[in-house]
Protein backbone atom coordinates (compact mmCIF):
# COMPACT_ATOMS: atom_id res chain seq x y z
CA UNK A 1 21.15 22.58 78.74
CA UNK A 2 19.57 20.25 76.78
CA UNK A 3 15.62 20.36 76.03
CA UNK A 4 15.13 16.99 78.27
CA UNK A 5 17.05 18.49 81.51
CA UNK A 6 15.04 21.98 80.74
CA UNK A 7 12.00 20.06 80.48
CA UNK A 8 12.31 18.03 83.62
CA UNK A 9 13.00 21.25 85.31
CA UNK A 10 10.54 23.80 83.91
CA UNK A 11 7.73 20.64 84.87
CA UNK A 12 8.70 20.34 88.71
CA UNK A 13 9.00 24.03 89.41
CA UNK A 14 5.67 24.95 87.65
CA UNK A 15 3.69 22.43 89.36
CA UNK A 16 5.45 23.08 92.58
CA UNK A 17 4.28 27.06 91.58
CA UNK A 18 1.02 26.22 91.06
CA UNK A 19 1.01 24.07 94.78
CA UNK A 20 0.38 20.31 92.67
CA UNK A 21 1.73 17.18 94.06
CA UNK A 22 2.45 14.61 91.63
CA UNK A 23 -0.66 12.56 92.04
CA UNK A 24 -2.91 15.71 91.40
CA UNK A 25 -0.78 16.62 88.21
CA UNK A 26 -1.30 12.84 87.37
CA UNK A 27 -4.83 12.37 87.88
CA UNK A 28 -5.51 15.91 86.03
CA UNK A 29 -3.69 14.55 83.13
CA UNK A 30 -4.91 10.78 83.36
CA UNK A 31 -1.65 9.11 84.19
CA UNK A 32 0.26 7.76 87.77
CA UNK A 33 2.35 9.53 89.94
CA UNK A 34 5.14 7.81 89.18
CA UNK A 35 4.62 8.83 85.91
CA UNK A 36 5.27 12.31 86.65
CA UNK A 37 8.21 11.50 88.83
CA UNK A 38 9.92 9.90 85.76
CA UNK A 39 9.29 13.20 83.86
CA UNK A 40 10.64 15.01 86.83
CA UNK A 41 13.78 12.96 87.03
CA UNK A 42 14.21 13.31 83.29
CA UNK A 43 14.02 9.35 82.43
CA UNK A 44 10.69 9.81 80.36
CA UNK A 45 9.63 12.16 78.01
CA UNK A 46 5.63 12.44 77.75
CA UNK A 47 4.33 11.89 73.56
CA UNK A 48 2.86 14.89 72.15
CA UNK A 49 -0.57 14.56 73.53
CA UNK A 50 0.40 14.30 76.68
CA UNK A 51 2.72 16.93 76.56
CA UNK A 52 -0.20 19.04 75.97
CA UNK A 53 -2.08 18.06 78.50
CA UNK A 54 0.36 18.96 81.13
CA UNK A 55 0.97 22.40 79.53
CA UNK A 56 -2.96 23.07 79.64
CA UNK A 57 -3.18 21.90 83.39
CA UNK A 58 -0.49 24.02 84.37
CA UNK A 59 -1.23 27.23 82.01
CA UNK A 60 1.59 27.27 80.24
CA UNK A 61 2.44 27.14 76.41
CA UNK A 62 3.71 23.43 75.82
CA UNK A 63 6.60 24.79 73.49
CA UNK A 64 7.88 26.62 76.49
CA UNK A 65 7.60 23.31 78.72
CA UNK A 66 9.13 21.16 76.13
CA UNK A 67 11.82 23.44 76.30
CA UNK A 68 11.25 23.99 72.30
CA UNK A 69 12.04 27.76 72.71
């Protein structure tokens, strides 16, 4: 699986685990829903500092939501 489709998945389930739509993940991180969508879908990648800033919203380690490890 490559780090993109890991990615995409690893997002969606955490925020569905922590009970997030994709406008609340988007306004937490300062970006649109569709935004998140496209990350969902896997035809974005966020840049590095948003990257972080999802991992810190949801709690988790952002080499483990990139997928990195």
């Amino acid at each position: 699986m490559s780090n993109s489709a890991a990615f995409k998945g690893r997002l969606k389930r955490t925020r569905q685990n922590k009970n997030l739509t994709q406008k609340q993940l988007a306004e937490a991180v300062g970006l649109g829903a569709r935004t998140i969508g496209r990350y969902e879908q896997g035809s974005s990648f966020p840049n590095e500092r948003v990257l972080h800033e999802l991992a810190e919203v949801l709690k988790v380690k952002t080499d483990w939501l990139s997928a990195k490890n």
